[in-house]
C-alpha atoms as a PDB file:
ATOM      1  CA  UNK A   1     122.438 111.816  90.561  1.00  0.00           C
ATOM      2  CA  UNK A   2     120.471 115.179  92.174  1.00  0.00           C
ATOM      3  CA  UNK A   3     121.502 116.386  95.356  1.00  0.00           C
ATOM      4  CA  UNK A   4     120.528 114.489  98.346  1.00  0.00           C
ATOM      5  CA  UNK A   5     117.801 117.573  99.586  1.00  0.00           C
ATOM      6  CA  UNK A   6     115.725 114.781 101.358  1.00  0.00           C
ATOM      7  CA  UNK A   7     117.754 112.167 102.828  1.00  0.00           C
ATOM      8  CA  UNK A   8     119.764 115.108 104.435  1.00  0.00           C
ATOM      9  CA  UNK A   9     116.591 116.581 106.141  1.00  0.00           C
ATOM     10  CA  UNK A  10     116.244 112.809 107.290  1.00  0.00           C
ATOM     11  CA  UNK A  11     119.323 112.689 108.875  1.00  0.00           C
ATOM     12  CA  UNK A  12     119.435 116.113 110.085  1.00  0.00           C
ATOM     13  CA  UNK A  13     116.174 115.826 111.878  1.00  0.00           C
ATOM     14  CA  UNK A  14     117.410 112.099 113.826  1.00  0.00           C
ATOM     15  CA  UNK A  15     120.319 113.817 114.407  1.00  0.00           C
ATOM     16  CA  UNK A  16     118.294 116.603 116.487  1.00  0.00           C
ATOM     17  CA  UNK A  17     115.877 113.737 117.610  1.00  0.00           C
ATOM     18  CA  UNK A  18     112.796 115.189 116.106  1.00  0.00           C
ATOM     19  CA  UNK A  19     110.492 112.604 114.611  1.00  0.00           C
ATOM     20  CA  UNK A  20     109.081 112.523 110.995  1.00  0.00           C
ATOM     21  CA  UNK A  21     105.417 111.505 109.435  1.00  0.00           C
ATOM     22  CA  UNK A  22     104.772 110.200 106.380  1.00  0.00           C
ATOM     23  CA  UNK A  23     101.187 109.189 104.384  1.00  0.00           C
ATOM     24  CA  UNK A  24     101.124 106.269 102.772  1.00  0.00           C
ATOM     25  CA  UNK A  25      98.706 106.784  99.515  1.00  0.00           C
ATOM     26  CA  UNK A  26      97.708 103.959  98.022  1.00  0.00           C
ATOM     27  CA  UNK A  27      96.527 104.702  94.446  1.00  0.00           C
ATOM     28  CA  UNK A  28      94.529 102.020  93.928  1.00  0.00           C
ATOM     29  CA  UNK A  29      92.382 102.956  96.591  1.00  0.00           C
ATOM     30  CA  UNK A  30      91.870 106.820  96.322  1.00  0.00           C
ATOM     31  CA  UNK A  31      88.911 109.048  94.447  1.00  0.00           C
ATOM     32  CA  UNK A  32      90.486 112.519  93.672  1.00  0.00           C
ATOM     33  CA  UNK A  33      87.896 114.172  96.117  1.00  0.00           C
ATOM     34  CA  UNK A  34      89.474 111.762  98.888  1.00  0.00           C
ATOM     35  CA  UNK A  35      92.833 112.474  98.066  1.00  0.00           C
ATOM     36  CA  UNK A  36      92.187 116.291  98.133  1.00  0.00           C
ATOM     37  CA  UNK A  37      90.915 116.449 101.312  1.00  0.00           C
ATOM     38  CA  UNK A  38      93.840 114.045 102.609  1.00  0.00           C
ATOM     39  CA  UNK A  39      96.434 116.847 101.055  1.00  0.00           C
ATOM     40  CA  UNK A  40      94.829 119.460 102.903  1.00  0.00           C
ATOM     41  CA  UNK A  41      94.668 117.979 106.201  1.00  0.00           C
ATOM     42  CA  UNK A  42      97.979 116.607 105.951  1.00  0.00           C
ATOM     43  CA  UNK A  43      99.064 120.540 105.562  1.00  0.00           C
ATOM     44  CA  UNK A  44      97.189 121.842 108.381  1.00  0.00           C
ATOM     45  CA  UNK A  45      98.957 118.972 110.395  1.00  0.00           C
ATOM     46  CA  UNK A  46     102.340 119.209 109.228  1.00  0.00           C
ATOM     47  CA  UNK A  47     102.858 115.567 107.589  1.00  0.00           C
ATOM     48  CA  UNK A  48     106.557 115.722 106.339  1.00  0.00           C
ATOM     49  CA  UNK A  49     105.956 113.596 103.280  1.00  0.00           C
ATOM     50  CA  UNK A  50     103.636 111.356 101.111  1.00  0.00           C
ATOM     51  CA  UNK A  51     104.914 107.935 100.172  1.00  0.00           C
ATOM     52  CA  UNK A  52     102.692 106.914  97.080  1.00  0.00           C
ATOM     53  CA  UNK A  53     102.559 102.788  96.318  1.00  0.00           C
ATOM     54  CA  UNK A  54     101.615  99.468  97.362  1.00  0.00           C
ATOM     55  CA  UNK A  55     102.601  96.106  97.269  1.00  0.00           C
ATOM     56  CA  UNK A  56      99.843  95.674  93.952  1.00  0.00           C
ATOM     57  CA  UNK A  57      98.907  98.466  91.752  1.00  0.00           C
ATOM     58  CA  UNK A  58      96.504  97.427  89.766  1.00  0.00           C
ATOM     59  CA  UNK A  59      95.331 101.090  88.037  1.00  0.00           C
ATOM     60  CA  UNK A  60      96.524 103.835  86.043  1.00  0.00           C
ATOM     61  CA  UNK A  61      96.080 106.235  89.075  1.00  0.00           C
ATOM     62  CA  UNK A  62      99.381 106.696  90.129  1.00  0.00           C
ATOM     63  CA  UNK A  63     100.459 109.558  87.928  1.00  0.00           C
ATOM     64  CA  UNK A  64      96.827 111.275  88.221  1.00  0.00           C
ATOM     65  CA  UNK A  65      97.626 111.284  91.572  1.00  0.00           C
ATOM     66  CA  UNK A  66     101.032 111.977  91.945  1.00  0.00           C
ATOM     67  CA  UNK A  67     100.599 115.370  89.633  1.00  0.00           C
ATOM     68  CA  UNK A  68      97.743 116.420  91.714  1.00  0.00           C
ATOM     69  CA  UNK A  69      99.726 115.869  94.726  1.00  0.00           C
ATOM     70  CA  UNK A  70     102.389 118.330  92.992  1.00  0.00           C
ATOM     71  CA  UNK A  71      99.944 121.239  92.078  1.00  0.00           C
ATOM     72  CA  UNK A  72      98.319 121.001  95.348  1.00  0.00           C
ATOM     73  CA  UNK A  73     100.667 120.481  98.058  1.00  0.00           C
ATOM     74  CA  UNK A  74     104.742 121.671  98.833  1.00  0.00           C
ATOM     75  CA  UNK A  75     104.598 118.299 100.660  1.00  0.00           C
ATOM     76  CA  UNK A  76     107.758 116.385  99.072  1.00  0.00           C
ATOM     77  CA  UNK A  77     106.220 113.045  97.188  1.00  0.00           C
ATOM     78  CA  UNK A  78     108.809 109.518  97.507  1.00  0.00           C
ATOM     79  CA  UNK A  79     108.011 106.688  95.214  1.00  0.00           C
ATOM     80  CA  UNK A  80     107.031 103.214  97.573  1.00  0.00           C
ATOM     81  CA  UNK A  81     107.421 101.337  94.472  1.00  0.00           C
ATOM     82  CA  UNK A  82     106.846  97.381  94.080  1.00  0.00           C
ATOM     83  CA  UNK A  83     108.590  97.223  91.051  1.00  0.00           C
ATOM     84  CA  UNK A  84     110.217  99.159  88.418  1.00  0.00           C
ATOM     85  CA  UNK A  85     106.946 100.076  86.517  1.00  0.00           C
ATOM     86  CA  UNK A  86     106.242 102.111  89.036  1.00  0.00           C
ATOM     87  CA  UNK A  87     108.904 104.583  88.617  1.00  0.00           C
ATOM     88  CA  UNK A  88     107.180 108.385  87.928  1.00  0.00           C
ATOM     89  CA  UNK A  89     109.800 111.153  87.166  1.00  0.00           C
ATOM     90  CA  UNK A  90     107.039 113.592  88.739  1.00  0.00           C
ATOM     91  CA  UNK A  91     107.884 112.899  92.381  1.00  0.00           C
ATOM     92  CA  UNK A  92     110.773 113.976  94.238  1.00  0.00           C
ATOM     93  CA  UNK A  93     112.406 110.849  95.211  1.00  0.00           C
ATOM     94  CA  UNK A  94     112.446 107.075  95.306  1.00  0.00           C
ATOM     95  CA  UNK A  95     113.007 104.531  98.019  1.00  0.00           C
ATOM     96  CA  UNK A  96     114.703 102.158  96.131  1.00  0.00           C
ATOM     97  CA  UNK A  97     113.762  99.098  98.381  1.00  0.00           C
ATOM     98  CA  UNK A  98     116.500  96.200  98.517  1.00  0.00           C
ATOM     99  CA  UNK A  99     113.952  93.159 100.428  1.00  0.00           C
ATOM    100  CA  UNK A 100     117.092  92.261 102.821  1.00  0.00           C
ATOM    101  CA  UNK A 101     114.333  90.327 105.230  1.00  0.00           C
ATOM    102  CA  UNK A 102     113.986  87.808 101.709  1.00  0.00           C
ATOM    103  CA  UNK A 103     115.921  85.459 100.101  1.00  0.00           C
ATOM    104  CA  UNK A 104     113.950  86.647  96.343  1.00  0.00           C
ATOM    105  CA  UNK A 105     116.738  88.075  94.332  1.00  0.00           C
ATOM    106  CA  UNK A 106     114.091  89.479  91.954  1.00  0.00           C
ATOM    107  CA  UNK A 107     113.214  92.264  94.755  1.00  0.00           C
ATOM    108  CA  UNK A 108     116.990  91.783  96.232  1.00  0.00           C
ATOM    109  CA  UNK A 109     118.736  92.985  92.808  1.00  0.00           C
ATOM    110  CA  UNK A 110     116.338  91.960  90.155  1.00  0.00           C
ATOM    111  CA  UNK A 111     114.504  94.670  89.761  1.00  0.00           C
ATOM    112  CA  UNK A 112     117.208  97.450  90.108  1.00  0.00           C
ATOM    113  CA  UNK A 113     118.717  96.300  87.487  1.00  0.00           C
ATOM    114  CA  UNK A 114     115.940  97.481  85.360  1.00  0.00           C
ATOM    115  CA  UNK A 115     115.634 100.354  87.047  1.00  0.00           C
ATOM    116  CA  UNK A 116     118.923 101.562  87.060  1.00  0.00           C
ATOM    117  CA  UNK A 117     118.843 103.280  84.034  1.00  0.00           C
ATOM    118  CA  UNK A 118     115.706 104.808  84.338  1.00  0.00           C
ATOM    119  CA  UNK A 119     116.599 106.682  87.263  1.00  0.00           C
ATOM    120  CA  UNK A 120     120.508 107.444  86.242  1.00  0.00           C
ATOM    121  CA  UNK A 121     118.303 109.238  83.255  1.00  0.00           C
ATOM    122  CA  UNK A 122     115.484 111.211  86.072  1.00  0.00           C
ATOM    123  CA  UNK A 123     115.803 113.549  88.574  1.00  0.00           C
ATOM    124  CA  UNK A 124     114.448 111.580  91.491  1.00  0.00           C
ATOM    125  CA  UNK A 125     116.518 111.237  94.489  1.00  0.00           C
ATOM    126  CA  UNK A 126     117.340 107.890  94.989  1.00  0.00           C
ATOM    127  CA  UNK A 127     117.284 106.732  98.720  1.00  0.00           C
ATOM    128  CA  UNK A 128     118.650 103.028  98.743  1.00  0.00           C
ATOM    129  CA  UNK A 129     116.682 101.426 101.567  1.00  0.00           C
ATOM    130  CA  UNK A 130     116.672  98.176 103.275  1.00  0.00           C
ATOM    131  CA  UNK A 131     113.408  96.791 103.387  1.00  0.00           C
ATOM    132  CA  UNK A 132     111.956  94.321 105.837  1.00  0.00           C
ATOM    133  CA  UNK A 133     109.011  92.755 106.544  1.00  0.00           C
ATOM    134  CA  UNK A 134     108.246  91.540 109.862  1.00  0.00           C
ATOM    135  CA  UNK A 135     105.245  89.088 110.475  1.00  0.00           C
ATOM    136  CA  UNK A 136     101.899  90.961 111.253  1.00  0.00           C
ATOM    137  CA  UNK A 137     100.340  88.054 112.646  1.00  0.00           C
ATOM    138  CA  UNK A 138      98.332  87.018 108.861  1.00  0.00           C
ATOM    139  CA  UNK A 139      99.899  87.515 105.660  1.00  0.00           C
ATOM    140  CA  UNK A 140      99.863  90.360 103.628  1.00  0.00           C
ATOM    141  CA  UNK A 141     100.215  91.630 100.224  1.00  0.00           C
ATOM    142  CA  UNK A 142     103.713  92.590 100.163  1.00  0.00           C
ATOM    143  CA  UNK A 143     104.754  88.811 101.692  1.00  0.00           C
ATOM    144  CA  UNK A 144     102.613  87.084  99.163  1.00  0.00           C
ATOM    145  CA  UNK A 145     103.838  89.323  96.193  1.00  0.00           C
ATOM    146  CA  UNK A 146     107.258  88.939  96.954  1.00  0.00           C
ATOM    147  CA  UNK A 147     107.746  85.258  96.934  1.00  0.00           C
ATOM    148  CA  UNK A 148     109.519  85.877 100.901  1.00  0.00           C
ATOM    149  CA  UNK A 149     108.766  84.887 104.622  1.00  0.00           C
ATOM    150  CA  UNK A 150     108.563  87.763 106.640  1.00  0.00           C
ATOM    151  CA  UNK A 151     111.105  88.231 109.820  1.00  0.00           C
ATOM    152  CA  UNK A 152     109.000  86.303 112.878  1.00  0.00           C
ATOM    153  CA  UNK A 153     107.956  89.238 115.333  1.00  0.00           C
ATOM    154  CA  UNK A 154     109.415  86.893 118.366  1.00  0.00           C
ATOM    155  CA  UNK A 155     112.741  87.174 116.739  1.00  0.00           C
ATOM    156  CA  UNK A 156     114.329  90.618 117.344  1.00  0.00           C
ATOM    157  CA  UNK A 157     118.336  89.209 116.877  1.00  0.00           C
ATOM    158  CA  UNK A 158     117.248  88.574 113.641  1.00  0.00           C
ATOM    159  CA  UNK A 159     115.892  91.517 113.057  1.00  0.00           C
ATOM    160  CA  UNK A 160     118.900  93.315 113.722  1.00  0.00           C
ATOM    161  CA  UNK A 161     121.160  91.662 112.240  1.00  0.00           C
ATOM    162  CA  UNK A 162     119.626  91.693 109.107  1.00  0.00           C
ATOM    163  CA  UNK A 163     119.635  95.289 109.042  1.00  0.00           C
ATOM    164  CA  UNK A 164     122.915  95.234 110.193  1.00  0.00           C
ATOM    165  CA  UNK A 165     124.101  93.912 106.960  1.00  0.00           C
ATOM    166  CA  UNK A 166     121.916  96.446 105.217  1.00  0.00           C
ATOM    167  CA  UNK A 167     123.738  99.252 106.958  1.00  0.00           C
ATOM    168  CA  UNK A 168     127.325  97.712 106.112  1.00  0.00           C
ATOM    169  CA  UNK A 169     126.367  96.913 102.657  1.00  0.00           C
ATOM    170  CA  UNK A 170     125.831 100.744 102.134  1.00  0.00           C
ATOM    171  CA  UNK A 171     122.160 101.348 102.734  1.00  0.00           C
ATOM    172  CA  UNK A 172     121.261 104.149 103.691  1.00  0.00           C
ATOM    173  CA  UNK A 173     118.055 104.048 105.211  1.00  0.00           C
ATOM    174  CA  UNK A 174     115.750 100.997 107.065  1.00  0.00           C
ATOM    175  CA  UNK A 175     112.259 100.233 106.839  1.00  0.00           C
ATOM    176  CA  UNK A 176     111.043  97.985 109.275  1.00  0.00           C
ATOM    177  CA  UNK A 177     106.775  97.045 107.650  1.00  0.00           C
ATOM    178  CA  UNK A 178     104.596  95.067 108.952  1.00  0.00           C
ATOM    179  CA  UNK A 179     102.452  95.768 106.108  1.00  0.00           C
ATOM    180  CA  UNK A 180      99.221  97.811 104.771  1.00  0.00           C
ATOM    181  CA  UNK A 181      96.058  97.008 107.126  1.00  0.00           C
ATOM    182  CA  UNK A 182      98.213  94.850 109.617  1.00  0.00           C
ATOM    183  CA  UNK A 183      96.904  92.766 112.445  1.00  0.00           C
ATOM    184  CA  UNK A 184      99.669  94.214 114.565  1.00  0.00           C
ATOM    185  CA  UNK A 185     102.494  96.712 114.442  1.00  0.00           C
ATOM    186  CA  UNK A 186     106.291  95.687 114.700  1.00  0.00           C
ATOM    187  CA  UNK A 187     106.734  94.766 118.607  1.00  0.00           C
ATOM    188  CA  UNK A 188     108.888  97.790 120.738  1.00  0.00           C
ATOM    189  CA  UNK A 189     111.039  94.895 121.329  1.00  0.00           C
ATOM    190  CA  UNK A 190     112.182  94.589 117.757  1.00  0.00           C
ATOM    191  CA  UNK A 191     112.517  98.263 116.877  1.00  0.00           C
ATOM    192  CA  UNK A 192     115.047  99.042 119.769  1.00  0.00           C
ATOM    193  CA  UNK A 193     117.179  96.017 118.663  1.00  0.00           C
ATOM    194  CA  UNK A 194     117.386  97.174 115.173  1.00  0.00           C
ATOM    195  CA  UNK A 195     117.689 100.715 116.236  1.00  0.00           C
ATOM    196  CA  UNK A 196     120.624  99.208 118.023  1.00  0.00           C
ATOM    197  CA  UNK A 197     122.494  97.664 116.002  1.00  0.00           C
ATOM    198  CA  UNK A 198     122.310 100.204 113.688  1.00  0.00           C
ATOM    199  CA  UNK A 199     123.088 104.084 113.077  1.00  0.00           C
ATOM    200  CA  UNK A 200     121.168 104.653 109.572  1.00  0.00           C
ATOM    201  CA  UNK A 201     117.601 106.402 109.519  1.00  0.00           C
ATOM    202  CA  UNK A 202     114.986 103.806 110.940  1.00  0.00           C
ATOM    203  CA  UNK A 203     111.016 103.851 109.557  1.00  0.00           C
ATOM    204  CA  UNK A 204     108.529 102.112 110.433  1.00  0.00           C
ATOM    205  CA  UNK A 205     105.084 101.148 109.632  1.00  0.00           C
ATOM    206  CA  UNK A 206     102.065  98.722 109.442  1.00  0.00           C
ATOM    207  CA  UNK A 207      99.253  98.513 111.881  1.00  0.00           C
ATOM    208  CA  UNK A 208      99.889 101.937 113.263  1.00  0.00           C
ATOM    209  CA  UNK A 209      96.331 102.649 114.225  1.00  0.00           C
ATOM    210  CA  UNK A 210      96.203 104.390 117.542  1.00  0.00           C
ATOM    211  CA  UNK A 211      97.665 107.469 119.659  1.00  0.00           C
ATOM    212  CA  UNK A 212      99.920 104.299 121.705  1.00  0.00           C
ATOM    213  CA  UNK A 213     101.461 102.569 118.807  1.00  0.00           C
ATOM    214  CA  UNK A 214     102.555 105.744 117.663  1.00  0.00           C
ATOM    215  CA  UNK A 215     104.580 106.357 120.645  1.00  0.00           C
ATOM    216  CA  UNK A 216     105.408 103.113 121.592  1.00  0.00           C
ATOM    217  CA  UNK A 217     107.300 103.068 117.558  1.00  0.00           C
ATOM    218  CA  UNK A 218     108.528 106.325 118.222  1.00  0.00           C
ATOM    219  CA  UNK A 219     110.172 105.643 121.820  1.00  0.00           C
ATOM    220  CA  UNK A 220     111.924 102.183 121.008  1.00  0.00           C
ATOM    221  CA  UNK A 221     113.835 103.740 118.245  1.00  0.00           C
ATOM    222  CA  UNK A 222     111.630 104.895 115.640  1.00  0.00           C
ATOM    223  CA  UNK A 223     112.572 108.293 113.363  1.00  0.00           C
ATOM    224  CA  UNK A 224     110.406 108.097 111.164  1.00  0.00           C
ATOM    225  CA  UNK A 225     106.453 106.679 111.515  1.00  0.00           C
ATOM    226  CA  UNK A 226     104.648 105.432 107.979  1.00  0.00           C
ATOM    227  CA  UNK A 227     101.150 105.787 108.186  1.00  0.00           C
ATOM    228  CA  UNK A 228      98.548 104.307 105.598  1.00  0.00           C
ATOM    229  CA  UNK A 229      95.456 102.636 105.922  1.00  0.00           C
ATOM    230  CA  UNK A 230      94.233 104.473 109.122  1.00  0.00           C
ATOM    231  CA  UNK A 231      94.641 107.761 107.162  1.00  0.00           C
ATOM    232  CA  UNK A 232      92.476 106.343 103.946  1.00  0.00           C
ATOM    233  CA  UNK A 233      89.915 105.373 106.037  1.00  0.00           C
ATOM    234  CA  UNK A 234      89.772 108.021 109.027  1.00  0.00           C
ATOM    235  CA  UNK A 235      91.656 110.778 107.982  1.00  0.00           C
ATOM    236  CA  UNK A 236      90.821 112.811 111.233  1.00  0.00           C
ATOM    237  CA  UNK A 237      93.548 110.223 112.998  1.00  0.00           C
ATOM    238  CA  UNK A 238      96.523 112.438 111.022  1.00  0.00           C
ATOM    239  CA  UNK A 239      95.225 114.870 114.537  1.00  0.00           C
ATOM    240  CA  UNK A 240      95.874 112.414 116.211  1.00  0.00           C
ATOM    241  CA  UNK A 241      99.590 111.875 114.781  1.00  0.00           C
ATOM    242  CA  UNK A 242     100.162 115.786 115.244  1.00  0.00           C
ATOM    243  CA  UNK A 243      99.113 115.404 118.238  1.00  0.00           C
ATOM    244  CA  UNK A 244     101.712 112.529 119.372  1.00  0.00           C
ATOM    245  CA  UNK A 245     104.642 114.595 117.106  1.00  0.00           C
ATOM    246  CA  UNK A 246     104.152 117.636 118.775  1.00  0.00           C
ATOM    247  CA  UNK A 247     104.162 115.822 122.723  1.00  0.00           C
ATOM    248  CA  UNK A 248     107.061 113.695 121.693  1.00  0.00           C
ATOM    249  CA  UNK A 249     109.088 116.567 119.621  1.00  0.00           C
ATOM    250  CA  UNK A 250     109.309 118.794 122.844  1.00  0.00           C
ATOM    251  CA  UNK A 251     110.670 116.387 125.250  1.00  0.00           C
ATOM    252  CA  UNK A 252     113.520 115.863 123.064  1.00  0.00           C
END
C-alpha cells in the first residue's frame, strides 16, 4: 500500500496541537464555476484538505470534479465515500469508513470487502476510520442510507466507548458526524469523552456553522474540523474558519 504521506501529517500536526480544516464537497451539489471559486478561496485561507462525497451521490460529477480539483489546487483530495462505487484512483487518499456507531454489517465489513481489491490495485492511501454518527436532532441522509440509529447526543459513555473499540480494533482515525446540513453539531460534552478515551486522530463535523462551534469542537478535543454545507452555500465563512485556526493555532 503507498506510504502513509497524509495520515502522518495528521498525526504530526495533533501531536504539535495544531488544528486541521477540511471542505466537504458534495458533488451532487456543485456547478464547476462554484467549485472554482471554492478552490481558490480555500487556498488563500489555507484549508488543509478537500473531502469529496456524501451519504447519496446521485451524478456522474465526482470525477469531473475530483480532476479539476487536481489541476487546480496542491490541496490533497480524500475520498468520503458511501460505498465502494465511489472509489476514484485520482485522489490522494480514502477514508475507508468502518460505521462502528451501527449494527449494519453492510457499511461495518460489507462493503470493504468489495473494495479491498480495488484499492490493494490503486495508489490511494487508505486511512481506516471509525465512523460515527451522533443524533443531530432530525435525521439525516447518512442515518437513513445506512439502515443505523445514530449515537443519542445525551449519551457521551457511549460515545466513547464505541470509539474505544474502534481504536483497539486497529483504527486509525475517528470521525465523530452529525451529518451534512445538521440541526446541531456534536455536543462539547461528547467530543471530550471520546477524545478521552481515546489517543487516535479525532474529526469532527456536521452543523458547524458559526465562529463558536468551531471553537467549542476544537477546544473539547477536536483535531481536525469537517466543514460542508456552510462552505457550499456561503463560502466567505472558510474566513471565518481561518480566522478561528489562526486564534486557536497560536495559543497552543
Amino acid at each position: 500500500m503507498p506510504f502513509s504521506r497524509i495520515y502522518e501529517q495528521i498525526v504530526q500536526k495533533k501531536q504539535q496541537k495544531q488544528k486541521l480544516f477540511a471542505v466537504l464537497l458534495d458533488p451532487d451539489n456543485l456547478t464547476a464555476a462554484a467549485c472554482e471559486r471554492l478552490i481558490q478561496m480555500s487556498e488563500s485561507y489555507s484549508i488543509d484538505y478537500f473531502l469529496v462525497g456524501g451519504s447519496l451521490v446521485t451524478t456522474a460529477n465526482q470525477g469531473p470534479l475530483i480532476s479539476l480539483l487536481k489541476q487546480k489546487s496542491n490541496i490533497p483530495v480524500i475520498l468520503f465515500p458511501s460505498s465502494s462505487l465511489h472509489i476514484d484512483a485520482q485522489a490522494d487518499a480514502i477514508l475507508l469508513l468502518s460505521l462502528i456507531s451501527g449494527r449494519n454489517p453492510e457499511f461495518l465489513i460489507g462493503q470493504h470487502v468489495l473494495a479491498a481489491p480495488l484499492l490493494k490495485a490503486s495508489k490511494l492511501e487508505v486511512l481506516p476510520t471509525g465512523y460515527m454518527l451522533i443524533d443531530a436532532g432530525q435525521p439525516t441522509t447518512a442515518s437513513y442510507m445506512s439502515g443505523s440509529m445514530p449515537i443519542p447526543r445525551n449519551k457521551p459513555t457511549i460515545a466513547a466507548s464505541t470509539a474505544l473499540a474502534g481504536e483497539l480494533l486497529g483504527l486509525r482515525l475517528i470521525f465523530l458526524d452529525a451529518g451534512s446540513g445538521a440541526q446541531n453539531p456534536i455536543p462539547a460534552a461528547m467530543i471530550q469523552a471520546v477524545r478521552q478515551a481515546t489517543e487516535v486522530p479525532l474529526i469532527v463535523g456536521g452543523g458547524i456553522n458559526s465562529a463558536q462551534k468551531i471553537e467549542d469542537a476544537l477546544q473539547a478535543g477536536a483535531d481536525m474540523i469537517v466543514v460542508g454545507s456552510e462552505v457550499e452555500s456561503n463560502p466567505e465563512f472558510m474566513q471565518t474558519i481561518a480566522s478561528v485556526r489562526s486564534r486557536v493555532n497560536a495559543f497552543e
